[in-house]
Protein backbone atom coordinates (compact mmCIF):
# COMPACT_ATOMS: atom_id res chain seq x y z
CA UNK A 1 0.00 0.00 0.00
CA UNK A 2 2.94 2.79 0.77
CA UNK A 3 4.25 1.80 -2.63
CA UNK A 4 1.04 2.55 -4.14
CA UNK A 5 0.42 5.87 -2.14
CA UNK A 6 4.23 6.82 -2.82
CA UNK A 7 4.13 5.97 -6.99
CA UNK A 8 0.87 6.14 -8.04
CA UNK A 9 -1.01 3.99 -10.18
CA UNK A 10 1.60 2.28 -12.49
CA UNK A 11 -0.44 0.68 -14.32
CA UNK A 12 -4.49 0.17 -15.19
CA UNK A 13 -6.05 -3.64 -15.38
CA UNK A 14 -7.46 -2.51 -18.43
CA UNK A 15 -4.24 -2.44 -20.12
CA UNK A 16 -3.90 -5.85 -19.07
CA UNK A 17 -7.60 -7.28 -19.99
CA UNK A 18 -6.27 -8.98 -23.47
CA UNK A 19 -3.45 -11.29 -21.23
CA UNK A 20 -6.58 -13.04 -19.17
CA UNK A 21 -9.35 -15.70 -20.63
CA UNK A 22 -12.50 -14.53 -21.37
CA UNK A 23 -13.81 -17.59 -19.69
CA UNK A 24 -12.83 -19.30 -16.56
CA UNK A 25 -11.97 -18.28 -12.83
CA UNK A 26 -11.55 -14.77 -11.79
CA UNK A 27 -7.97 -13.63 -11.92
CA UNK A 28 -6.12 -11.61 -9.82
CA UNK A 29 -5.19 -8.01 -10.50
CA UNK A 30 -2.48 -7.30 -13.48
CA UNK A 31 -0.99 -4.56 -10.49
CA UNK A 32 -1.20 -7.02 -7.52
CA UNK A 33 1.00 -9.55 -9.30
CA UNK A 34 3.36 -6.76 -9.88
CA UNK A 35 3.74 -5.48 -6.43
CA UNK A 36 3.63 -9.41 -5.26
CA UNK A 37 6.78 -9.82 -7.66
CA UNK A 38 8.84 -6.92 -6.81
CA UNK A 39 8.37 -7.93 -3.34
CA UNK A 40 9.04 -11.56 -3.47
CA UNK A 41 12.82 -10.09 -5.51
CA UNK A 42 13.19 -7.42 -2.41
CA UNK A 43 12.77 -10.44 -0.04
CA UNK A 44 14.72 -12.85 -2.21
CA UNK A 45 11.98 -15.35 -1.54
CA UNK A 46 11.99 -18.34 -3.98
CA UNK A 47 8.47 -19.17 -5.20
CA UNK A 48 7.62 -21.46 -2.51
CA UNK A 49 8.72 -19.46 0.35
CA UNK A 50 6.42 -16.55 -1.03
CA UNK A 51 3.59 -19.02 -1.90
CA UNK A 52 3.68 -20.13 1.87
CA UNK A 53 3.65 -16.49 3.22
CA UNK A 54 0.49 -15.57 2.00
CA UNK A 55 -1.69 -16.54 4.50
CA UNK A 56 -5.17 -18.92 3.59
CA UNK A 57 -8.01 -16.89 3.01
C-alpha cells in the first residue's frame, strides 16, 4: 500500500484485460502480481517461500 500511495497507479487492469481468458476463474489483478513480484525479488523469496507467506483466506 505505501508503494502505491508513494508511486501512483503504475499501471491500469485494463491495459492488461487482453493477457486473461475470457472464460474461466476470476484472476487476480495485473498490479497485484506486480507489487507481489517486486516484493518476493526485495525479499529474495523463492516461489515457494512466497507461496507459503500468504496466508489462507
Amino acid at each position: 500500500m505505501r508503494i502505491r500511495d508513494e508511486l501512483g497507479v503504475l499501471f491500469q487492469d485494463a491495459d492488461f484485460a487482453a493477457a486473461f481468458p475470457a472464460r474461466g476463474g476470476p484472476g487476480l489483478a495485473p498490479g497485484t502480481l506486480a507489487v507481489v513480484s517486486v516484493m518476493q525479488f526485495a525479499e529474495r523469496l523463492t516461489d515457494r517461500q512466497a507461496a507459503d507467506a500468504v496466508p489462507d483466506p
